[in-house]
Protein backbone atom coordinates (compact mmCIF):
# COMPACT_ATOMS: atom_id res chain seq x y z
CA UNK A 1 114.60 291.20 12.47
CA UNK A 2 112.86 294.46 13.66
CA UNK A 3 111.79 295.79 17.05
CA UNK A 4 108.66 298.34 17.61
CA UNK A 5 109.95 301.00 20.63
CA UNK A 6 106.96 302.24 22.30
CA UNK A 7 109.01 305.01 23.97
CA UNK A 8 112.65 304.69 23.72
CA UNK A 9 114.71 307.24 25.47
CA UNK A 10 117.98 306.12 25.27
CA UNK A 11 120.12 304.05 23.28
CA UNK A 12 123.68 302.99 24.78
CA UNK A 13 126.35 302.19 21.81
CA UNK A 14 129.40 300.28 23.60
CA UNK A 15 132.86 299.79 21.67
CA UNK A 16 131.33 302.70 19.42
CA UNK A 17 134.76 302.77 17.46
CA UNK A 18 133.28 299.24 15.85
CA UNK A 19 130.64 300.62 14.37
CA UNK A 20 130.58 302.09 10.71
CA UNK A 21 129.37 305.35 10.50
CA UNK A 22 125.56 303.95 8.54
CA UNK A 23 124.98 301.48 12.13
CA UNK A 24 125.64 304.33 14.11
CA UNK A 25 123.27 306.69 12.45
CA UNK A 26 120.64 303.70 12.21
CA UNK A 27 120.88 303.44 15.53
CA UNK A 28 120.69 307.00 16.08
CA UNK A 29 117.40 307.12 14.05
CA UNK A 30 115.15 304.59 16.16
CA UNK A 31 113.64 307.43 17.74
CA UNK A 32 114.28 311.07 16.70
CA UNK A 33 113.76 312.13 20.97
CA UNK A 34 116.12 309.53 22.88
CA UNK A 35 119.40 310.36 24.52
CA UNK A 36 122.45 309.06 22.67
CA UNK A 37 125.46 307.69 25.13
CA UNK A 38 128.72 306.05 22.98
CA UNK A 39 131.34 303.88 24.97
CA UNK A 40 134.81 304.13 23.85
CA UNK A 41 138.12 303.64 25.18
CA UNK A 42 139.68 305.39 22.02
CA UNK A 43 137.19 307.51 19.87
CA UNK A 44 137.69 307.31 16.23
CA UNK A 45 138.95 310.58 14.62
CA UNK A 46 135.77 311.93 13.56
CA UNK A 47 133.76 310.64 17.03
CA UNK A 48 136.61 312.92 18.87
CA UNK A 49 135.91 315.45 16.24
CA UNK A 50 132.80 316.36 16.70
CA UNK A 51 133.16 316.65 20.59
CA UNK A 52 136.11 318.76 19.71
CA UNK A 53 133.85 321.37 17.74
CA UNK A 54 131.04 321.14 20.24
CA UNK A 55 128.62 318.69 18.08
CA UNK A 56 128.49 316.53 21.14
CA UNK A 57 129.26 316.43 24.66
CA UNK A 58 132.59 314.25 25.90
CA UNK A 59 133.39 312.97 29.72
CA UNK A 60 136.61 311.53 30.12
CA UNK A 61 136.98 308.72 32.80
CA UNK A 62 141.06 308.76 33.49
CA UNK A 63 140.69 307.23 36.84
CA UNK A 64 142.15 303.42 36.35
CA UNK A 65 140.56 300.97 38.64
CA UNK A 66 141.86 300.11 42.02
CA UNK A 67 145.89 298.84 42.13
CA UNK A 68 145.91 298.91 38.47
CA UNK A 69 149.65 299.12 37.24
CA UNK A 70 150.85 301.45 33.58
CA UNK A 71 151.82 298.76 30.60
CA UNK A 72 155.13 298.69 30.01
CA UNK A 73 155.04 299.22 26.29
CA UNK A 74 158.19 298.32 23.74
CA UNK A 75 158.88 298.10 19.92
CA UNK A 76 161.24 295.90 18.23
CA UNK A 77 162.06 293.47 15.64
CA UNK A 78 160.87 289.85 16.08
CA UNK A 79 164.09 288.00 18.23
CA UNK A 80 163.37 284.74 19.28
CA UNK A 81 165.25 285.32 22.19
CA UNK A 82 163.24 287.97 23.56
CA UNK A 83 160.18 286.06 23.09
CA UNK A 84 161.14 282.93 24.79
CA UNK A 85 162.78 285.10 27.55
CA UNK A 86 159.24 287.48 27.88
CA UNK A 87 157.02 284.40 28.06
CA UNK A 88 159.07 282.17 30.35
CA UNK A 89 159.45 285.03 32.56
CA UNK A 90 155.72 285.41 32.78
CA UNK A 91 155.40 281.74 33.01
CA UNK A 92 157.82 281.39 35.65
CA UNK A 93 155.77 284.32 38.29
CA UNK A 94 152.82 282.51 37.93
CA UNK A 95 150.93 284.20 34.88
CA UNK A 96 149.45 283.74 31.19
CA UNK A 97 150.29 285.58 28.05
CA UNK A 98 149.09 286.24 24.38
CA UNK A 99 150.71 286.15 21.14
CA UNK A 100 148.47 288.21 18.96
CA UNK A 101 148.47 288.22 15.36
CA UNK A 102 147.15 290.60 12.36
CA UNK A 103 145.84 287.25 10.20
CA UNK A 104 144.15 283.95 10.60
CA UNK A 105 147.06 283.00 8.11
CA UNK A 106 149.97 283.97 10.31
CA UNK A 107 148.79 281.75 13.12
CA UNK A 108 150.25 278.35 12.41
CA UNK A 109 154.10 279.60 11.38
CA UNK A 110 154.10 281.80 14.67
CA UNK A 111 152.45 278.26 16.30
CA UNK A 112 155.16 276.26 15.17
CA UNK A 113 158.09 278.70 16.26
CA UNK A 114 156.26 278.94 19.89
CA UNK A 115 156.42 275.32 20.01
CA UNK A 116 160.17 275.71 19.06
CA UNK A 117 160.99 278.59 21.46
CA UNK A 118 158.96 277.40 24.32
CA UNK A 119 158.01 273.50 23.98
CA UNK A 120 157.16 273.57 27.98
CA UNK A 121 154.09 276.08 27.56
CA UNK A 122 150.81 274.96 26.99
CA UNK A 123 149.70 276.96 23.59
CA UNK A 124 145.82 277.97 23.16
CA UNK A 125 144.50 278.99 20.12
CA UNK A 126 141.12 281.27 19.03
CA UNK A 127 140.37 283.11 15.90
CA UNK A 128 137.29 284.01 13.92
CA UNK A 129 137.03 280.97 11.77
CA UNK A 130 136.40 278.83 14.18
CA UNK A 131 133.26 277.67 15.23
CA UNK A 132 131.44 279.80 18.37
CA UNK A 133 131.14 277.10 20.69
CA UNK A 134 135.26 276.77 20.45
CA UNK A 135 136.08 279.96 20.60
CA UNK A 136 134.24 280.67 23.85
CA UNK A 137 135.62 276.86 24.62
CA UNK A 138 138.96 278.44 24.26
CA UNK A 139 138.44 281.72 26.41
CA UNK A 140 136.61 280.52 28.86
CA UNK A 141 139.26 278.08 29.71
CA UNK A 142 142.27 280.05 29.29
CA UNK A 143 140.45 282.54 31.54
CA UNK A 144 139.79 279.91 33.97
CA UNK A 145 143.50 279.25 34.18
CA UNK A 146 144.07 276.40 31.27
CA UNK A 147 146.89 277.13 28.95
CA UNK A 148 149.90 279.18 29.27
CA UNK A 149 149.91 280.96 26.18
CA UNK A 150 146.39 282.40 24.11
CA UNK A 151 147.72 282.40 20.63
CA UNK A 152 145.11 284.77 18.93
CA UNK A 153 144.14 287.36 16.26
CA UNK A 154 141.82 290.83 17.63
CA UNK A 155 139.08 288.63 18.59
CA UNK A 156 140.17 288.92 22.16
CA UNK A 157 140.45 292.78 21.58
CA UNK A 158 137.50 293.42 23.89
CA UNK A 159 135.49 291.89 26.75
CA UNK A 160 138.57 289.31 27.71
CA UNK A 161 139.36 289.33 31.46
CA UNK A 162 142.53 287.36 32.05
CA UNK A 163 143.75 289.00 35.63
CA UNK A 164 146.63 286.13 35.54
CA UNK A 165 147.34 287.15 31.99
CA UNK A 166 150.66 289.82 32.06
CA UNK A 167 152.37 289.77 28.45
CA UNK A 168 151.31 290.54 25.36
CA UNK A 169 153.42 289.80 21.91
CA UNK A 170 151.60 291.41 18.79
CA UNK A 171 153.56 289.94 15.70
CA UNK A 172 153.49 292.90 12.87
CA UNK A 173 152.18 295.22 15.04
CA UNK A 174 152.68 297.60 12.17
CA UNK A 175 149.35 296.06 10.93
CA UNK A 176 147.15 297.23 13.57
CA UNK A 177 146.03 300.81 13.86
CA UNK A 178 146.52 302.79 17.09
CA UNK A 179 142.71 301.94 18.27
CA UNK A 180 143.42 298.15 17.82
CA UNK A 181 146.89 298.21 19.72
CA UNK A 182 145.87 300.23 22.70
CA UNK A 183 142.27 297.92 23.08
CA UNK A 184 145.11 294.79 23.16
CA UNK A 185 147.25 296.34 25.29
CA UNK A 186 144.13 296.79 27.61
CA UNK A 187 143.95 292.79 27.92
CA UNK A 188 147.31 293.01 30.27
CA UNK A 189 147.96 293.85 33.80
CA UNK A 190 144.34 293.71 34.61
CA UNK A 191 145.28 292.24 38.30
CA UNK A 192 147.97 293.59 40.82
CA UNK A 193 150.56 292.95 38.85
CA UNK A 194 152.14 295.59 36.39
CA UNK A 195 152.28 294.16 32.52
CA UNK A 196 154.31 294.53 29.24
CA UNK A 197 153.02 294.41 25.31
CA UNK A 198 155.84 293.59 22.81
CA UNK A 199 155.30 295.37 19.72
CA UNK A 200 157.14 293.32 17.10
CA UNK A 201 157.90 293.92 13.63
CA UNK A 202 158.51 291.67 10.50
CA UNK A 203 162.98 292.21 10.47
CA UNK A 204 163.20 291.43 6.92
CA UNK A 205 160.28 294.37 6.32
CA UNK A 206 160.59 297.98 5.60
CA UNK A 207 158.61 300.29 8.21
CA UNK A 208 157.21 303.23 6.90
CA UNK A 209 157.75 306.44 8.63
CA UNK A 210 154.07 307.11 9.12
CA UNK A 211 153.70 303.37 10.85
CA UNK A 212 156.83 303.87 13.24
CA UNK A 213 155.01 307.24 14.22
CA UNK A 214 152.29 305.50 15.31
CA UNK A 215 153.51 302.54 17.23
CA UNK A 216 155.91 305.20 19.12
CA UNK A 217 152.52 307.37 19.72
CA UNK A 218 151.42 304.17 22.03
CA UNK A 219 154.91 303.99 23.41
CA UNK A 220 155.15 307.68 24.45
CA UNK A 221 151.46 307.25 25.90
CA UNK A 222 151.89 304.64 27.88
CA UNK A 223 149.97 305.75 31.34
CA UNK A 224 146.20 304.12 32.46
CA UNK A 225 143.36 306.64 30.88
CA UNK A 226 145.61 307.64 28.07
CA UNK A 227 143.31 306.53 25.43
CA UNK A 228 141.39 310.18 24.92
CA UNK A 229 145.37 311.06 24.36
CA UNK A 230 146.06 308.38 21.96
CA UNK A 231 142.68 309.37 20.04
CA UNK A 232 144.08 313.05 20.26
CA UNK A 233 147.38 312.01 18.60
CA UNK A 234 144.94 309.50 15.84
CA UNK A 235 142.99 312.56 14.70
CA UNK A 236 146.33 314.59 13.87
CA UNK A 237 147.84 311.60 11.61
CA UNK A 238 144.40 310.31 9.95
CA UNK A 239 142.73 313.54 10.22
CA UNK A 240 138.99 313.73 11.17
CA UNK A 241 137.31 312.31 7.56
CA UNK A 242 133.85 313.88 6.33
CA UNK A 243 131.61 315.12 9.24
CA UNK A 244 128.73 314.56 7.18
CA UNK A 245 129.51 311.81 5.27
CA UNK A 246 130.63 308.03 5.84
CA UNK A 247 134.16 308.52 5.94
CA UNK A 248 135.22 308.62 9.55
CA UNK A 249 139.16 309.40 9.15
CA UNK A 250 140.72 311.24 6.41
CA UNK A 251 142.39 314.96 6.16
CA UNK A 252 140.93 317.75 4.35
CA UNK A 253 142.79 318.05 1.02
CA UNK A 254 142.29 321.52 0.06
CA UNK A 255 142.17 323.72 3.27
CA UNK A 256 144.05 321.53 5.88
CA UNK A 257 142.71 320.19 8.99
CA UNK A 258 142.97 323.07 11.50
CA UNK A 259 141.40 325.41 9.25
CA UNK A 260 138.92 322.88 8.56
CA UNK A 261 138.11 322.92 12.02
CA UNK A 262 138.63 326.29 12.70
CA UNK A 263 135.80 327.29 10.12
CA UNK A 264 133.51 324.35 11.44
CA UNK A 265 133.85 325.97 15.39
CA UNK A 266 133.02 329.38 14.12
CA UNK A 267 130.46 328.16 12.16
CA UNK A 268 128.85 326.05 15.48
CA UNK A 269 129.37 329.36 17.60
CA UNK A 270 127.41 331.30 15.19
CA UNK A 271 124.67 329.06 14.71
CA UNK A 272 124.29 329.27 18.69
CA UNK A 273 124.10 333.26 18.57
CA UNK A 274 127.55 333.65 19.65
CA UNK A 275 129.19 336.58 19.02
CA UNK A 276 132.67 335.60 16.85
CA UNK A 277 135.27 338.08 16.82
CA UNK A 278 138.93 336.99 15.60
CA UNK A 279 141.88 338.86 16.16
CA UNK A 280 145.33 338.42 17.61
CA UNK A 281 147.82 341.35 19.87
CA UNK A 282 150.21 342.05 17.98
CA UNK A 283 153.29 341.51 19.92
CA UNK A 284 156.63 343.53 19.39
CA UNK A 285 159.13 342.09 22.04
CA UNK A 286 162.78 341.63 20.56
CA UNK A 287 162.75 337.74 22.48
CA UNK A 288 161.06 334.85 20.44
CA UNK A 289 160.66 331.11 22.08
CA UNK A 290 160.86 327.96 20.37
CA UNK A 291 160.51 324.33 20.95
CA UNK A 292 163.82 323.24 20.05
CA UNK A 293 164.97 320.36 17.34
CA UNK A 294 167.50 318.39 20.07
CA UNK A 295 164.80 318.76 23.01
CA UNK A 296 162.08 317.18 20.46
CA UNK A 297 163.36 315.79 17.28
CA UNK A 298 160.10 314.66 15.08
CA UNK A 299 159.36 317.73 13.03
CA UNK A 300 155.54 316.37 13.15
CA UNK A 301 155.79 316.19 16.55
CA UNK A 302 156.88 319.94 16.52
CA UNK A 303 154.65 321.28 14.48
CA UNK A 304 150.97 319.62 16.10
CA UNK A 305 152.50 321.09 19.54
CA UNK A 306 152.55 324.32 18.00
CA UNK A 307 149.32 324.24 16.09
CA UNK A 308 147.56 323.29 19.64
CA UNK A 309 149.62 326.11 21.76
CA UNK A 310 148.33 328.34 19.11
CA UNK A 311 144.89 327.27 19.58
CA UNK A 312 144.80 327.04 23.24
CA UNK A 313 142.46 330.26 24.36
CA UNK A 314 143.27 330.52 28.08
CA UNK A 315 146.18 330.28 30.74
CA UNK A 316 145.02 327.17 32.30
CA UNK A 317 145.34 325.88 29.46
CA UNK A 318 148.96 327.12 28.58
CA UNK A 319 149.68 325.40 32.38
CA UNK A 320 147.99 321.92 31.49
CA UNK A 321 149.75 322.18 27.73
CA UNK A 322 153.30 322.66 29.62
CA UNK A 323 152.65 320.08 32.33
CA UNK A 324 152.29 317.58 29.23
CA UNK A 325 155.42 318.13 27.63
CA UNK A 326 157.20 318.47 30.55
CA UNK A 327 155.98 315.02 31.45
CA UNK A 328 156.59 313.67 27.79
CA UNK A 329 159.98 315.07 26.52
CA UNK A 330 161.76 315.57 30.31
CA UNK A 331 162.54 319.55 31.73
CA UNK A 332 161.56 322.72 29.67
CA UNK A 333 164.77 324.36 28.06
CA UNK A 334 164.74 328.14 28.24
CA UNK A 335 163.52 328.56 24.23
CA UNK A 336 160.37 326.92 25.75
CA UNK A 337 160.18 328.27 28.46
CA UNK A 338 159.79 331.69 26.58
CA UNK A 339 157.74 330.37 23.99
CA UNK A 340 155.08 329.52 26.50
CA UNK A 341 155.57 332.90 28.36
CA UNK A 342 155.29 334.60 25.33
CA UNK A 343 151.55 332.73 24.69
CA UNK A 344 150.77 333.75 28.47
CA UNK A 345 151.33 337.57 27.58
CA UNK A 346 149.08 337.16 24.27
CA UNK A 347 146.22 336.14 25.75
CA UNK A 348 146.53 338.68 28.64
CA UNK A 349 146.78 341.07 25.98
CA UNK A 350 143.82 339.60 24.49
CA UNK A 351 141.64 339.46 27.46
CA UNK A 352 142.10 342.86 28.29
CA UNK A 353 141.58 344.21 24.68
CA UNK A 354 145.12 345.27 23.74
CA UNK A 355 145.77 345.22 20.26
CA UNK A 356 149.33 345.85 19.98
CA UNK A 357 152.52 345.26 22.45
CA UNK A 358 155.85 346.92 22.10
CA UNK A 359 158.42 346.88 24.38
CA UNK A 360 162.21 348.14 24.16
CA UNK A 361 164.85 348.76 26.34
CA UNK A 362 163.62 352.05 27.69
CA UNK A 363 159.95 351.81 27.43
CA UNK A 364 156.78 349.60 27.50
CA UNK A 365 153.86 350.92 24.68
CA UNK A 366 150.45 349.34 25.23
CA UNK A 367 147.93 349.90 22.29
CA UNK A 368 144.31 349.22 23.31
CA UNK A 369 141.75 348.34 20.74
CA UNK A 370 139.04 350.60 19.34
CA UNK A 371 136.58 350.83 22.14
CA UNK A 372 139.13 349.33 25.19
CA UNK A 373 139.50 351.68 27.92
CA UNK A 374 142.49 350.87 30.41
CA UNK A 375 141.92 351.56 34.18
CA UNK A 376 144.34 353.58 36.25
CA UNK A 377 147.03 351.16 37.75
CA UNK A 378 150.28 352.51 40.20
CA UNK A 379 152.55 351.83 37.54
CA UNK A 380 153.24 355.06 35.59
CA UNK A 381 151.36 355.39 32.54
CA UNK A 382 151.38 358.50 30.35
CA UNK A 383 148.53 358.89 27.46
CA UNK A 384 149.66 359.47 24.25
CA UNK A 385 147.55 359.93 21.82
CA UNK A 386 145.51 356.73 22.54
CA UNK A 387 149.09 355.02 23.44
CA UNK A 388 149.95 354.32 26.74
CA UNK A 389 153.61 353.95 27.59
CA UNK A 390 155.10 353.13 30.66
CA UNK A 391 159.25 354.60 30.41
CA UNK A 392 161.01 351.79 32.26
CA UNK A 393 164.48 350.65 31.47
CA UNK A 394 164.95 346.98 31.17
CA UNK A 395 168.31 345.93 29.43
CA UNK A 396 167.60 341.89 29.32
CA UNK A 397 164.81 340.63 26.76
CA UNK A 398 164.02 338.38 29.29
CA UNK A 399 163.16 340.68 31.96
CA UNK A 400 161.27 342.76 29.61
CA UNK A 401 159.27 340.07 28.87
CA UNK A 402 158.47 339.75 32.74
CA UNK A 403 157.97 343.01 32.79
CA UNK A 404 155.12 343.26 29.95
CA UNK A 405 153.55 340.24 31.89
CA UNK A 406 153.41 341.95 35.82
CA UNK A 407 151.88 345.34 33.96
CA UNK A 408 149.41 343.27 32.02
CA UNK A 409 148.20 341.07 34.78
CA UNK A 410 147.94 344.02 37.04
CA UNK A 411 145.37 345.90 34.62
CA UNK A 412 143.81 342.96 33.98
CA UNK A 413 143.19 343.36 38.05
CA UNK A 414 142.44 346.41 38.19
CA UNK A 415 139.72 345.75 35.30
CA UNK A 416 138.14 343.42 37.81
């Protein structure tokens, strides 16, 4: 079927990371002046993309409804014990849980060990192959209080409200991508009380690395409004796919991601008229900082912090990137500490057009950029030649490091 618009303005695309990348440019295409709004809890790759490049605009709602409670998130083998133990505990305060599986197939084996584990609890069933007058049978009543357990596949990964419903158990959770999980675990804990998702593996299968990575990534994100996170973390292991194509996850191949995106943003800025200049201080400072292998052990994990320090442009930025790993990996050892410090003094150098930093144990040497002219400050300066040095002993790296930052930050004051 096909609808004439006599003046459509604006077309609203809900759960927008269901959508294939053809619907949404159909949809896109029923009238070339309307407004565009998509609805996502967790933007695929290339939706958070091209907000991250400036294609489109983003708003980020993080504030969780009223008395609403984080998920208590954990990953594990399948134990029979646990599961009898995590629904008869919900069971026993008065609420519901599901049992969520990957395939239509897997339904009646994990049936028949419920009925084993937990022959008191009323089991309800819904998947896609059932007829739609059932399946809303089905939810409806289990929303309405009838049954104890929903055993399920994704169908009931959007528009479910079950506020008695508390516990979740996904069986091979290693089958669901990050999107998938975090929309289940959004089907918990939706009343006053706080809920838990069970990610369970197969314990006669072999995880791959890339898998446990991503199950952890909803584990270490486990707050209300982390899903723009959890999309964040999604576009780093699948990569953004083709911008202008169909494929909406996917790395670049032959220049990398961050260059990819890198080129695309300079690209964007020009197009606008924006004047593009790249260039970096060159920093001589005898101290180096470091995120360090005991304090985070996942080389991955290492490296995308460092790729998104090094593209963070400002100091509030610097601030919200150390609040975050603060809150994710636990107190800041020193090497960070002075890696972050040492990102500070770059961009202050950068702001105020410095090209080049050196600083020893007698003496500071600023090097301004073609063109940079440094204001008169009350710490003691001498010209020479274009290279302004400011003779100051400092014996400890670390307070010469302190030291570059208090003369930086006061010319950047003076500069006004």
């Amino acid at each position: 079927a096909s609808a004439d618009y006599f003046d459509l303005a604006l077309v609203v695309i809900d759960e927008e990371q269901r959508f294939g990348a053809a619907d949404k440019a159909r949809l896109r295409g029923l009238s070339a002046d309307c407004h565009i709004l998509t609805l996502t809890a967790t933007p695929i790759p290339r939706t958070l993309q091209t907000a991250l490049v400036g294609l489109q605009q983003v708003s980020v709602i993080a504030t969780p409804p009223a008395r609403r409670q984080p998920i208590r998130t954990s990953i594990g083998a399948f134990d029979p014990a646990t599961v009898r133990t995590a629904l008869m505990r919900e069971k026993g305060r008065g609420g519901q849980s599901f049992v969520v599986v990957s395939r239509i197939e897997d339904m009646a084996p994990i049936a028949e060990k419920l009925a084993t584990l937990v022959p008191d609890l009323r089991v309800v069933q819904a998947h896609g192959k059932m007829p739609a007058a059932e399946i809303d049978s089905a939810l409806v009543g289990f929303a309405g209080g009838a049954g104890d357990v929903l055993l399920a596949t994704n169908i009931i990964e959007a528009g479910l409200d079950v506020p008695r419903a508390n516990t979740m158990i996904v069986w091979r959770a290693d089958r669901f991508g990050l999107s998938q999980l975090h929309q289940l675990r959004g089907r918990v804990g939706r009343g006053g009380r706080r809920g838990q998702i069970l990610l369970l593996t197969d314990p006669g299968a072999a995880i791959a690395d890339a898998t446990l990575k991503r199950l952890r990534t909803l584990q270490a994100f486990d707050r209300l409004g982390a899903g723009f996170a959890i999309s964040a973390r999604d576009l780093d292991l699948r990569g953004a796919g083709d911008l202008l194509g169909d494929a909406q996850a996917g790395h670049m191949k032959l220049i990398g991601l961050d260059l990819y995106q890198h080129l695309l943003g300079s690209a964007l800025r020009t197009a606008r008229g924006e004047t593009i200049d790249h260039w970096t201080p060159d920093l001589k400072l005898g101290i180096a900082g470091r995120l360090p292998e005991p304090w985070i052990p996942e080389v991955d994990t290492r490296i995308g912090l460092y790729g998104r320090l090094a593209r963070t442009g400002n100091a509030a930025g610097v601030d919200a990137f150390e609040l975050e790993i603060e809150d994710r990996f636990g107190a800041l050892p020193e090497e960070a500490e002075r890696l972050l410090n040492i990102a500070r003094v770059r961009m202050l150098a950068r702001d105020i057009g410095i090209a080049r930093v050196d600083a020893g144990p007698a003496a500071i040497a600023l090097t301004p950029r073609a063109g940079a002219i440094l204001p008169t400050v009350e710490s003691p300066m001498e010209d020479r030649g274009g290279r302004f040095v400011l003779a100051q002993r400092t014996e400890s790296a670390g307070e010469r490091l302190e030291r570059v930052r208090s003369l930086l930050e006061e010319i950047a004051g003076a500069q006004g």
